[in-house]
Protein backbone atom coordinates (compact mmCIF):
# COMPACT_ATOMS: atom_id res chain seq x y z
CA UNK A 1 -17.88 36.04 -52.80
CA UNK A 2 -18.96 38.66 -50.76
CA UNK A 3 -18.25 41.82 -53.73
CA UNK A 4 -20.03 39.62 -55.69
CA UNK A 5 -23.26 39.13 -53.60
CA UNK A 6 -23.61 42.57 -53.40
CA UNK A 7 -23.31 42.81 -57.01
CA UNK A 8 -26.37 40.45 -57.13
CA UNK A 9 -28.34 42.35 -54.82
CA UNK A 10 -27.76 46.24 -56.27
CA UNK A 11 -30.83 46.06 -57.84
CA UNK A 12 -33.03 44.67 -55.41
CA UNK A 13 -31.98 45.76 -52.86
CA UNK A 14 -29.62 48.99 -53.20
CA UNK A 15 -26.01 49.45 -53.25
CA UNK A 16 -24.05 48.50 -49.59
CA UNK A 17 -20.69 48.97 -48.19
CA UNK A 18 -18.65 46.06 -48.18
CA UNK A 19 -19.05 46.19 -44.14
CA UNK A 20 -22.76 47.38 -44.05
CA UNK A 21 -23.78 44.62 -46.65
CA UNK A 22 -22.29 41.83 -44.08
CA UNK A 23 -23.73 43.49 -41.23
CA UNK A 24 -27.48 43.09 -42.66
CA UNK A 25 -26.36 39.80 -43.88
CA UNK A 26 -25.68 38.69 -40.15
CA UNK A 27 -28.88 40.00 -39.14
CA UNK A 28 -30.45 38.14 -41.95
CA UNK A 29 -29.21 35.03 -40.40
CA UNK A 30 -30.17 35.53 -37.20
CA UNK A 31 -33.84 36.60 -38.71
CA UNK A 32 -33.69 33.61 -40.53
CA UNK A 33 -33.43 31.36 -37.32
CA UNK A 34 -36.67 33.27 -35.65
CA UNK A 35 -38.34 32.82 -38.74
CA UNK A 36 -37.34 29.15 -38.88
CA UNK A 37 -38.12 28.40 -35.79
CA UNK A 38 -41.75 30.06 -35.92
CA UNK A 39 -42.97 27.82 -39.11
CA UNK A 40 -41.56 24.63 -37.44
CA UNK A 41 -43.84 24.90 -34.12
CA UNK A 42 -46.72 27.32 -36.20
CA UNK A 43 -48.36 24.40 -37.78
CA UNK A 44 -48.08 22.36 -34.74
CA UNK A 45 -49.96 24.89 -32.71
CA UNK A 46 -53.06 24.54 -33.72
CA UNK A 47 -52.64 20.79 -34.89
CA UNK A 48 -51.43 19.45 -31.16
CA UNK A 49 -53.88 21.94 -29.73
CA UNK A 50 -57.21 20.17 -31.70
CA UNK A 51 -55.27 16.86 -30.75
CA UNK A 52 -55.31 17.41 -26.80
CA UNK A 53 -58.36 20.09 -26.47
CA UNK A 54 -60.16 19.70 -29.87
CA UNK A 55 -60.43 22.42 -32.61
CA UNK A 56 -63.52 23.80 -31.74
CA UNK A 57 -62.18 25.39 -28.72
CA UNK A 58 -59.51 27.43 -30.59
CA UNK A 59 -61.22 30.54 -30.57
CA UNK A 60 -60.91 29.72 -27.12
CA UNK A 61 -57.80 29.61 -26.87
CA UNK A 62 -56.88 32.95 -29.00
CA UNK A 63 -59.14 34.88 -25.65
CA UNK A 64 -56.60 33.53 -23.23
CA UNK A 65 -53.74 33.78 -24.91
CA UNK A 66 -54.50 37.56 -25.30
CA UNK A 67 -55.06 38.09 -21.61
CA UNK A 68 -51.70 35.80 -20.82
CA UNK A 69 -49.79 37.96 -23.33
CA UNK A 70 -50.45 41.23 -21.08
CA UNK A 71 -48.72 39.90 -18.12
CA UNK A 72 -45.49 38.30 -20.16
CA UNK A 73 -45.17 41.39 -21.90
CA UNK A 74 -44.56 42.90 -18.68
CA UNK A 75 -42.09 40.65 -17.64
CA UNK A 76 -39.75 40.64 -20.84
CA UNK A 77 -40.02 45.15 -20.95
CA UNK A 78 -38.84 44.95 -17.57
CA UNK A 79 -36.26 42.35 -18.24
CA UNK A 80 -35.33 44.79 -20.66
CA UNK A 81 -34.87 47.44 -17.95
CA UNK A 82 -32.41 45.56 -16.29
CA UNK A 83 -30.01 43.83 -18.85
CA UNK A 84 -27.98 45.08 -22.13
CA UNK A 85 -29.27 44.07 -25.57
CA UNK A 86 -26.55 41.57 -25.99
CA UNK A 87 -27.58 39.96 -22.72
CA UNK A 88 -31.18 40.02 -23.74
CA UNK A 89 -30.65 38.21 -27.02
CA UNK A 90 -29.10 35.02 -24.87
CA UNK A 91 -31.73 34.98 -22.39
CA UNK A 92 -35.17 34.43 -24.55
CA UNK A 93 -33.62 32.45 -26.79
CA UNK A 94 -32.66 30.26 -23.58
CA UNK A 95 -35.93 30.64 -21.78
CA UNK A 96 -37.79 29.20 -25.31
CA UNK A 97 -35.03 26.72 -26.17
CA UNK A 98 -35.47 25.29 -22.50
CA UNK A 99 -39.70 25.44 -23.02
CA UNK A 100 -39.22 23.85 -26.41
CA UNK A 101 -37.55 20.91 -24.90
CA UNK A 102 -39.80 20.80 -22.35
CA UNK A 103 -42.49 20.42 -24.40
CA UNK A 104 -41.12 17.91 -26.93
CA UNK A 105 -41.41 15.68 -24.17
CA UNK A 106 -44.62 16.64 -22.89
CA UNK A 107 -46.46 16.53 -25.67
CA UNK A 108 -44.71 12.85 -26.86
CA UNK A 109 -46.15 11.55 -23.51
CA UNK A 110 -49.66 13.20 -24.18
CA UNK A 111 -49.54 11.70 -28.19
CA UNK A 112 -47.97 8.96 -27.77
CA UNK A 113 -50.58 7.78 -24.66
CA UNK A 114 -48.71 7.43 -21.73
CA UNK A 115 -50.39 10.54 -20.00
CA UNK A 116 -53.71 10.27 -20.52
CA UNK A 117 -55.82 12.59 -17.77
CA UNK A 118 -58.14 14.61 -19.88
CA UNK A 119 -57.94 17.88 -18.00
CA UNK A 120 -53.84 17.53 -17.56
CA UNK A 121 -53.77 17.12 -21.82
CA UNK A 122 -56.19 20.48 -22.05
CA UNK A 123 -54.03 22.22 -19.89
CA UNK A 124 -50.88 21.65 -21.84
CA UNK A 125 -52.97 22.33 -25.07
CA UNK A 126 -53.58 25.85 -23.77
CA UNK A 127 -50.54 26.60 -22.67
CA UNK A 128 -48.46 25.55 -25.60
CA UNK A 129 -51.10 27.71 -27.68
CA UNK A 130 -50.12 30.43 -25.57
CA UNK A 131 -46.42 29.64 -25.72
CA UNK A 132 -46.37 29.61 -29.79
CA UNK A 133 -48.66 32.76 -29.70
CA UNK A 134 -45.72 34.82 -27.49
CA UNK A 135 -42.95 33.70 -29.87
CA UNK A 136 -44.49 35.21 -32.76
CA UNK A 137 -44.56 38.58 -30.49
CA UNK A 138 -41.88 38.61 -28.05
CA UNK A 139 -38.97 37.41 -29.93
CA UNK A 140 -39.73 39.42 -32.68
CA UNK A 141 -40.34 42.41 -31.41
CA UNK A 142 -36.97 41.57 -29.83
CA UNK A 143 -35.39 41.18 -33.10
CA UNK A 144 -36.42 44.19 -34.85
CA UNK A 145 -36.06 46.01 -31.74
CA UNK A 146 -32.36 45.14 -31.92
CA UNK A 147 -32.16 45.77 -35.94
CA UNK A 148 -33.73 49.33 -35.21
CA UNK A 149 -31.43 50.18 -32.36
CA UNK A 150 -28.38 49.37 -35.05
CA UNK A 151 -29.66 51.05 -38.28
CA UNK A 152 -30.03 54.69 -39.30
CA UNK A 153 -33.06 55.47 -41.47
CA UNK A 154 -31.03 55.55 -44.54
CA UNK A 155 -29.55 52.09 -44.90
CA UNK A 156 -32.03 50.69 -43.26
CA UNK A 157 -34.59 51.16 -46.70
CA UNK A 158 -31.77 48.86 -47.98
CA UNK A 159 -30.85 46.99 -45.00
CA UNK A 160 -34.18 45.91 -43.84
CA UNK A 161 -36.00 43.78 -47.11
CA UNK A 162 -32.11 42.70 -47.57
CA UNK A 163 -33.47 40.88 -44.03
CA UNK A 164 -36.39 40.14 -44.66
CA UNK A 165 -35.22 38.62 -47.77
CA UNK A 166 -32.86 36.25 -45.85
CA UNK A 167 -35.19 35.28 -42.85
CA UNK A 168 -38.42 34.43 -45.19
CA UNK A 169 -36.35 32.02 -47.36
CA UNK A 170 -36.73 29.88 -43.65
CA UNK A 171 -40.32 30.28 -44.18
CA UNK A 172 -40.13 27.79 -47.42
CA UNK A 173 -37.45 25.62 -46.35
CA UNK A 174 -38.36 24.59 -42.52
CA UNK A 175 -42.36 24.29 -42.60
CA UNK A 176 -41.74 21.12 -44.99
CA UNK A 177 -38.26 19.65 -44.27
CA UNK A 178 -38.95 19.82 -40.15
CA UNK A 179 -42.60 20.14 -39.57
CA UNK A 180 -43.63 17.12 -41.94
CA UNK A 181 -40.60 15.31 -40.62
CA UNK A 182 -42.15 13.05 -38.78
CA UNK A 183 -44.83 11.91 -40.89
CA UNK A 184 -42.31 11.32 -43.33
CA UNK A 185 -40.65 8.72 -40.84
CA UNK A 186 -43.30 7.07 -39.74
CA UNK A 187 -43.57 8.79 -36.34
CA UNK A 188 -46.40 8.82 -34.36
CA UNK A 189 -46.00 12.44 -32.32
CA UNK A 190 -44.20 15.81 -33.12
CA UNK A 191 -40.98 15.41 -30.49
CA UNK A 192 -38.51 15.20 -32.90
CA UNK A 193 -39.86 18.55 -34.62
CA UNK A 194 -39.91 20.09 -31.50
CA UNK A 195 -36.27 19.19 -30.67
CA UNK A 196 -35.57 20.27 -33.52
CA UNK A 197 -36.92 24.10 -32.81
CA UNK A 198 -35.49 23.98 -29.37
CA UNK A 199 -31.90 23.11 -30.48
CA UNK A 200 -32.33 26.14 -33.18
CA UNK A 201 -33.24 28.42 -30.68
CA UNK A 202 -29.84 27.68 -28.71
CA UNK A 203 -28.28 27.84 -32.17
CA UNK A 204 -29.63 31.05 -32.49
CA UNK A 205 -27.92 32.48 -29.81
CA UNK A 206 -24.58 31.92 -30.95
CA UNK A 207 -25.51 33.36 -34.23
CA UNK A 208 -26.23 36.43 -32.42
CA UNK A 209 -22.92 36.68 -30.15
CA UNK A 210 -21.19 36.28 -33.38
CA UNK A 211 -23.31 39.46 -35.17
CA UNK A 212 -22.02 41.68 -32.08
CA UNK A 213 -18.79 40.51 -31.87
CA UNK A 214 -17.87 40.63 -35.91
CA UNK A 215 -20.01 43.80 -36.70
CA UNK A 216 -17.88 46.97 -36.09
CA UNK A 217 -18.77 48.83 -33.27
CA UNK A 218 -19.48 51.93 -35.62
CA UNK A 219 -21.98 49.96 -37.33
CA UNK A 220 -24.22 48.93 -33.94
CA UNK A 221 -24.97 52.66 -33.16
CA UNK A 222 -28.18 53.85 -32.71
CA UNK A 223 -30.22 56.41 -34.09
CA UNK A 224 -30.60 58.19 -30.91
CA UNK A 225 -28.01 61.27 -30.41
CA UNK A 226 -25.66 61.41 -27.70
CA UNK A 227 -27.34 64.50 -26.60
CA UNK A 228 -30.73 62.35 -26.04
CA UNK A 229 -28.79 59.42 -24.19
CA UNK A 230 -27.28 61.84 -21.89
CA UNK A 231 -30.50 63.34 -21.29
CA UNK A 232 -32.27 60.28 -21.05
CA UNK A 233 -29.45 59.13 -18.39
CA UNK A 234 -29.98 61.89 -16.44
CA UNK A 235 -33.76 61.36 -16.09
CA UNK A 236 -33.72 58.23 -15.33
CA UNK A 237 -30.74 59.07 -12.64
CA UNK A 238 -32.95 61.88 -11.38
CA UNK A 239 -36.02 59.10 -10.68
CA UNK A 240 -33.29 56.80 -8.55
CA UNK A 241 -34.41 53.62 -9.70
CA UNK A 242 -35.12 51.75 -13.51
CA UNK A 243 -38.17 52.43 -15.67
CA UNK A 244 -41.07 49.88 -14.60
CA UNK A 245 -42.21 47.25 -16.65
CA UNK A 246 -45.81 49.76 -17.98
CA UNK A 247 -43.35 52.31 -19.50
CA UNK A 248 -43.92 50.28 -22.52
CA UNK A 249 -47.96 50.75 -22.94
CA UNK A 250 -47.50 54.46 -21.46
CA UNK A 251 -45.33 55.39 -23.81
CA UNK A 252 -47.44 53.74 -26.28
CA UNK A 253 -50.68 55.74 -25.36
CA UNK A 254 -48.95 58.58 -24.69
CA UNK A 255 -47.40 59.36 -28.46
CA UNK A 256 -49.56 59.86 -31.81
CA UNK A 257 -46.58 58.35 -33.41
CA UNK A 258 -46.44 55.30 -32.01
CA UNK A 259 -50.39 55.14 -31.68
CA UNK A 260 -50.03 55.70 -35.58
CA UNK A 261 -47.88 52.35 -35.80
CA UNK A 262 -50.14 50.95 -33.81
CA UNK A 263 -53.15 51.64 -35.77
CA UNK A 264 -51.49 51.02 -39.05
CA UNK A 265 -50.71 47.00 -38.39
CA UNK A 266 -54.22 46.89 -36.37
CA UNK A 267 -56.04 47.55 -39.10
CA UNK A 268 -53.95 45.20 -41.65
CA UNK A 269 -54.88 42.45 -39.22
CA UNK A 270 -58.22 43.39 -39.28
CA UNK A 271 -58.85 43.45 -42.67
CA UNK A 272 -56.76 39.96 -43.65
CA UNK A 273 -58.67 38.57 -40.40
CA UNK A 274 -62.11 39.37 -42.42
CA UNK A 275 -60.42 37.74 -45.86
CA UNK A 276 -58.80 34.65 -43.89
CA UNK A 277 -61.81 33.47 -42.13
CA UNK A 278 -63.96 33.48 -45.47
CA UNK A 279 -61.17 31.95 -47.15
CA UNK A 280 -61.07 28.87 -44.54
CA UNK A 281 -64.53 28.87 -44.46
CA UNK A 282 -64.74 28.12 -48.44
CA UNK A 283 -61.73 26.04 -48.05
CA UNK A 284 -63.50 23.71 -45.34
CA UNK A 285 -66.34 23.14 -48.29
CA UNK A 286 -64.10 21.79 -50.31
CA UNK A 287 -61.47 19.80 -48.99
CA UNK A 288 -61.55 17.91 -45.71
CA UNK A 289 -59.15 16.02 -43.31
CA UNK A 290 -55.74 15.66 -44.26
CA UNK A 291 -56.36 17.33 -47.45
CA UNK A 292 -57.66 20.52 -45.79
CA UNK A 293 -54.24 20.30 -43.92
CA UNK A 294 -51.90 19.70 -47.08
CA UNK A 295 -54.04 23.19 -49.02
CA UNK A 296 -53.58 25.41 -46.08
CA UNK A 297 -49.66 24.28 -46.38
CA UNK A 298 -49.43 25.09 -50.01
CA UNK A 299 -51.02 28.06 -48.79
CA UNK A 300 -48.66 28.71 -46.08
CA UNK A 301 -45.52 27.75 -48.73
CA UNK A 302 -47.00 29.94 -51.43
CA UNK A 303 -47.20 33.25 -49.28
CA UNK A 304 -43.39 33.02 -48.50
CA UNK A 305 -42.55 31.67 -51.95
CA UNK A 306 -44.41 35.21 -53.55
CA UNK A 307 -42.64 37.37 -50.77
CA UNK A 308 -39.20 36.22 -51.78
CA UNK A 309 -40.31 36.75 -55.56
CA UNK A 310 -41.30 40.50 -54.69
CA UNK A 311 -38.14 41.46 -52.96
CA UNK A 312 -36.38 39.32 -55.88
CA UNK A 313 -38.06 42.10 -57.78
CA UNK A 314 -36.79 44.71 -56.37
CA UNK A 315 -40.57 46.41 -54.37
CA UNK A 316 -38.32 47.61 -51.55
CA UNK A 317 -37.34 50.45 -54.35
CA UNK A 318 -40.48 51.82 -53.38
CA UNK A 319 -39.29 53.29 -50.40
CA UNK A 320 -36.38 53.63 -51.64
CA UNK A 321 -36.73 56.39 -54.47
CA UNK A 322 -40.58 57.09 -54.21
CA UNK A 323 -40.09 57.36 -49.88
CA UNK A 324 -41.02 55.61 -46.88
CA UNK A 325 -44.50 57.48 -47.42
CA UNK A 326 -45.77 56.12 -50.40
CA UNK A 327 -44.31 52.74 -49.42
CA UNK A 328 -46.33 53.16 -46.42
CA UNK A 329 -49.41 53.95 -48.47
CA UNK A 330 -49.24 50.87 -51.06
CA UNK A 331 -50.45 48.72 -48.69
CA UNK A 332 -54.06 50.02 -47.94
CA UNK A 333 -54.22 51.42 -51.36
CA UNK A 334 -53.98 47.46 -52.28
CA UNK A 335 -56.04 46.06 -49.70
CA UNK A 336 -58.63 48.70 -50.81
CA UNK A 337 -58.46 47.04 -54.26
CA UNK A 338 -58.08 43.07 -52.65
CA UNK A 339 -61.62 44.62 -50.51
CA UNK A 340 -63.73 45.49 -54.18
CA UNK A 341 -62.35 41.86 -55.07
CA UNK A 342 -63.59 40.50 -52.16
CA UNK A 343 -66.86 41.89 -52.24
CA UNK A 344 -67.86 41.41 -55.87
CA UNK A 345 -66.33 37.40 -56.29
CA UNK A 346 -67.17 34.25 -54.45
CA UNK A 347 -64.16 32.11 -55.38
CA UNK A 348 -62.15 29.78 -53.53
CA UNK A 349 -58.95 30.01 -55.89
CA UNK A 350 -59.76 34.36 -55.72
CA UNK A 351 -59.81 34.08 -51.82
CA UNK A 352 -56.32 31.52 -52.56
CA UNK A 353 -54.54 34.38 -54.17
CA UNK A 354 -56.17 37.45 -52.27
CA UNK A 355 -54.55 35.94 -48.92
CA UNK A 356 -51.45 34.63 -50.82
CA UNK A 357 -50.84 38.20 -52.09
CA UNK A 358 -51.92 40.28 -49.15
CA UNK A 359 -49.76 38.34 -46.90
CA UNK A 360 -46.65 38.42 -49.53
CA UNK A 361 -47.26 42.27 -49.73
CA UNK A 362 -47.28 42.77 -46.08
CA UNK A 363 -44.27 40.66 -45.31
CA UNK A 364 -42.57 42.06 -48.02
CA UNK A 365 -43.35 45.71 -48.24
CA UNK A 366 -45.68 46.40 -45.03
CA UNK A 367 -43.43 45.32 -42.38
CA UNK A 368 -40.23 46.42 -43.74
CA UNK A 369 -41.58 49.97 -43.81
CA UNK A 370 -43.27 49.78 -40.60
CA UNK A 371 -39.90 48.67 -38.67
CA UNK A 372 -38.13 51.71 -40.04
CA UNK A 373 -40.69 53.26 -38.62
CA UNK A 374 -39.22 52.97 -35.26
CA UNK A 375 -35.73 54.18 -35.96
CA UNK A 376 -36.02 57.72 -35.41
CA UNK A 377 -37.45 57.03 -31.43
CA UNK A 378 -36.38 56.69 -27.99
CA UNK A 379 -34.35 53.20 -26.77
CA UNK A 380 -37.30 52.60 -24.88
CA UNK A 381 -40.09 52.91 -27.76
CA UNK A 382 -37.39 50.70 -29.61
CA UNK A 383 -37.65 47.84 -27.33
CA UNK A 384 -40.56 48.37 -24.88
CA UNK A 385 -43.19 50.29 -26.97
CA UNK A 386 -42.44 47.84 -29.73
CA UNK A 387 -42.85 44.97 -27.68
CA UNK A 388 -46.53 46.39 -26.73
CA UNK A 389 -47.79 47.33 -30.45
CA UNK A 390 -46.63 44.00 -31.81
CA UNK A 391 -47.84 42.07 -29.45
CA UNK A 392 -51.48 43.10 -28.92
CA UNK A 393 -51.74 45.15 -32.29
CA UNK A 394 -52.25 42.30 -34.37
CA UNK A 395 -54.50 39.89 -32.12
CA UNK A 396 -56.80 43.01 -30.73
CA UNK A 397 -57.09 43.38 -34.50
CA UNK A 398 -58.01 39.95 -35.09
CA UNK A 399 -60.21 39.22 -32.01
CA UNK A 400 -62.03 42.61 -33.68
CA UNK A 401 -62.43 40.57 -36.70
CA UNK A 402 -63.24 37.54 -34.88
CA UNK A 403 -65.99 39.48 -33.60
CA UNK A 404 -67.64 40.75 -36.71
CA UNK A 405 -66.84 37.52 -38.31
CA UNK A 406 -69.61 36.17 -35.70
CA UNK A 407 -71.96 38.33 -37.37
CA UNK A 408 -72.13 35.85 -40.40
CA UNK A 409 -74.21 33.19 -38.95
CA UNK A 410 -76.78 35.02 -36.95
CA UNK A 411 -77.43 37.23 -40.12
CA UNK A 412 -77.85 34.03 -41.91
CA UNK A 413 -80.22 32.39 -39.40
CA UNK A 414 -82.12 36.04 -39.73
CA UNK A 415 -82.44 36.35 -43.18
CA UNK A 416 -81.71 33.18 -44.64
CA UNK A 417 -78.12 31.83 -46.50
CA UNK A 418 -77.81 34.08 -49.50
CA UNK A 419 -79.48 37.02 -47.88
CA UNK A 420 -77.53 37.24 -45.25
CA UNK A 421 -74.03 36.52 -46.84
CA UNK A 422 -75.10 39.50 -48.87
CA UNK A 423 -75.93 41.73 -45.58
CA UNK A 424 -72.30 40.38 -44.25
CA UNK A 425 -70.58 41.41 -47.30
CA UNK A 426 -72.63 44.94 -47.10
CA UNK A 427 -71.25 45.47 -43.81
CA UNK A 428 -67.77 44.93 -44.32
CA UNK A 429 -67.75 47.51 -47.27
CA UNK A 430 -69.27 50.10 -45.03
CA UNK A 431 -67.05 49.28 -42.06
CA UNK A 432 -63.90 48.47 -44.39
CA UNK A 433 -63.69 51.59 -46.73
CA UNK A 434 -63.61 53.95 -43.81
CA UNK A 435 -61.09 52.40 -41.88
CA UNK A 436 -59.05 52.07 -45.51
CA UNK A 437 -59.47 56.13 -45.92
CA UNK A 438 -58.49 56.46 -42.17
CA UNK A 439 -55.30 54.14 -42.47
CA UNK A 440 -53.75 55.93 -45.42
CA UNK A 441 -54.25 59.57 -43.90
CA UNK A 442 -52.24 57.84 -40.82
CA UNK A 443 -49.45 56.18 -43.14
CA UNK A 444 -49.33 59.95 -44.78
CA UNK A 445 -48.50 61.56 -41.30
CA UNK A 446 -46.06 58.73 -40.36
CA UNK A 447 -44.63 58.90 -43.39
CA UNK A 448 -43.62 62.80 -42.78
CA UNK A 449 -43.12 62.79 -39.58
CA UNK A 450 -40.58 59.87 -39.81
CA UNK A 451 -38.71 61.47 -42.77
CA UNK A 452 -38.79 64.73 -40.79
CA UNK A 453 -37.13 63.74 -37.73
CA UNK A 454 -34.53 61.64 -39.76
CA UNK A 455 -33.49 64.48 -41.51
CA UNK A 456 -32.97 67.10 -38.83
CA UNK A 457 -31.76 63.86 -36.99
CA UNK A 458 -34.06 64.03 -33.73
CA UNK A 459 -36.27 61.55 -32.13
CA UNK A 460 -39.78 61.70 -32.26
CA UNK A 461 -40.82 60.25 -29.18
């Protein structure tokens, strides 16, 4: 089964060793789970939250759970400090399977009617905002973190869409079997959803035991030489105690390299933040209600429906025979293109497939690229750098779209409604083409520098 799997996925994916291919298998698994688990309690964040606090206070919410972010950030880079990756991968898992529980019930008390205090349901509206906003960071970061720390650059433009492949298949599957469950039943609240995603997450955690206790120990090395873990053992002997929980954002502001990671997936966000709020905007015209709701999840299903088609298709050859470079610089060269679109059509079904395929190329050809990214670097830019750029590089970008996005209605109140759309759309070509130009000469020297330090086999940072 397994000879001929690999068989299947020569094309699309590269050729494996029996070993290698059921090592990145495993890790799809376990990517599938986090994935899962996201898309079941993703649509319930912002539904629950307009349910308890009321949708217009989302943009709200998005403020404070970038400021909360900062401090739990903190807390899992220093958790990091003090326990083994295997040991990490039990405890979040834990800590969110617990907090999933905990608010299954919570939430069925708030829906269902039994608690009714007004301030008490705002309160637990923020904080499961919040709560949905960290998984999407921490436990990710957390995965890939782990993937980099096992993966040499080499199999890893194999290994990684192989992943990717496996985890966004969870993406179709689990938004409509488990989210829309219990509508489908008759239910009145989300609890049994959210039992659902809290059982997973303990599920996931024997998933991941069994990756590091089947995967042969020559297979879960990392990048890193010995010669850098010795030195890096004897600095941090020489200091007498553990790195502190800001090594993270030091190292972060510190390197070009990873400032270069940064900026590359802050200014994809930014960009998509511009298209997305446009695209709801038109959407809200047309459909309203529960209608509005079932479009955005055809949406939702559609972007990880076209991913899976790509990397069916074989775009992670891109990095593989043209390099991590170009692969790197497909994806402004194509938002460049998606931009002119942008600007010269006013179309609800163009804005439907300019998200649909922006989001499809980033999950299957952005990201990828950007995790290998981190393989060539330090244990600690692997977990605690990592944790900082994916956590606040995405929502800083958005926020900064946010932002100019509030430029709309004022210019419209200024100038009037077709004027001032135009003045909007004027102002994102002059902002957007220079950050485009800026974003590719920063893919080029990550590109380089990443396929430099691979080959002479040296971290970067």
């Amino acid at each position: 089964m397994i000879k001929f799997l690999m068989k299947c996925c020569k094309f699309n994916f590269g050729e494996f060793e029996e070993q290698e291919f059921r090592k990145f298998i495993r890790l799809g698994f376990i990517y599938f789970m986090v994935v899962g688990i996201y898309w079941i309690i993703r649509p319930l964040k912002d539904s629950v939250f307009a349910q308890l606090v009321g949708a217009e206070y989302i943009p709200f919410a998005k403020t404070v759970s970038l400021c909360l972010m900062i401090p739990f950030v903190a807390i899992y880079t220093k958790l990091i400090s003090m326990y083994p990756r295997e040991k990490i991968t039990s405890i979040i898992p834990t800590f969110y399977g617990i907090a999933i529980c905990v608010f299954a019930c919570v939430i069925f008390l708030c829906q269902d009617g039994i608690y009714t205090n007004s301030i008490g349901k705002s309160i637990v509206g923020y904080i499961w905002y919040f709560f949905v906003e960290s998984w999407a960071s921490v436990v990710f970061a957390m995965f890939w973190a782990i993937c980099t720390d096992v993966t040499d650059p080499k199999t890893a433009k194999r290994g990684f869409p192989l992943v990717y492949f496996v985890g966004q298949i969870a993406g179709i599957i689990t938004p409509v079997l488990i989210t829309g469950m219990p509508k489908r039943l008759g239910l009145q609240t989300d609890f049994l959803s959210l039992i659902t995603a809290g059982i997973a997450a303990f599920i996931m955690i024997t998933v991941t035991k069994y990756f590091f206790k089947a995967t042969p120990k020559e297979l879960l090395v990392a990048f890193e030489s010995e010669e850098d873990k010795k030195k890096a053992a004897k600095e941090k002997e020489a200091k007498g105690k553990k790195p502190g929980f800001t090594e993270g954002i030091k190292l972060l502001f510190s390197h070009k390299y990873l400032m270069g990671i940064f900026f590359a997936i802050l200014m994809f966000e930014l960009i998509t933040t511009i298209f997305d709020y446009n695209f709801k905007m038109a959407a809200a015209k047309v459909y309203s209600g529960t209608e509005l709701s079932k479009y955005l999840g055809e949406y939702g299903s559609c972007v990880n429906i076209i991913t899976v088609l790509f990397l069916l298709l074989g775009i992670s050859n891109i990095s593989r025979f043209l390099g991590l470079g170009i692969a790197l610089i497909c994806t402004p060269l194509l938002l460049g293109c998606a931009l002119f679109g942008f600007l010269a059509l006013d179309s609800l079904n163009f804005l439907f497939v300019l998200m649909v395929s922006s989001k499809a190329i980033n999950y299957a050809l952005n990201n990828p690229s950007l995790k290998q990214l981190y393989i060539p670097t330090s244990e600690s830019a692997r977990f605690k750098a990592q944790a900082w750029i994916e956590a606040f590089g995405g929502r800083i970008a958005k926020e900064a779209g946010s932002v100019f996005n509030m430029t709309l209605l004022p210019l419209k109140a200024a100038f009037g409604e077709l004027a001032g759309k135009a003045y909007y759309l004027t102002l994102t070509g002059v902002v957007g083409y220079p950050l485009i130009v800026l974003w590719i000469i920063v893919a080029v020297y990550l590109g380089k520098t990443c396929k430099k330090a691979s080959d002479e086999k040296k971290v970067v940072c």
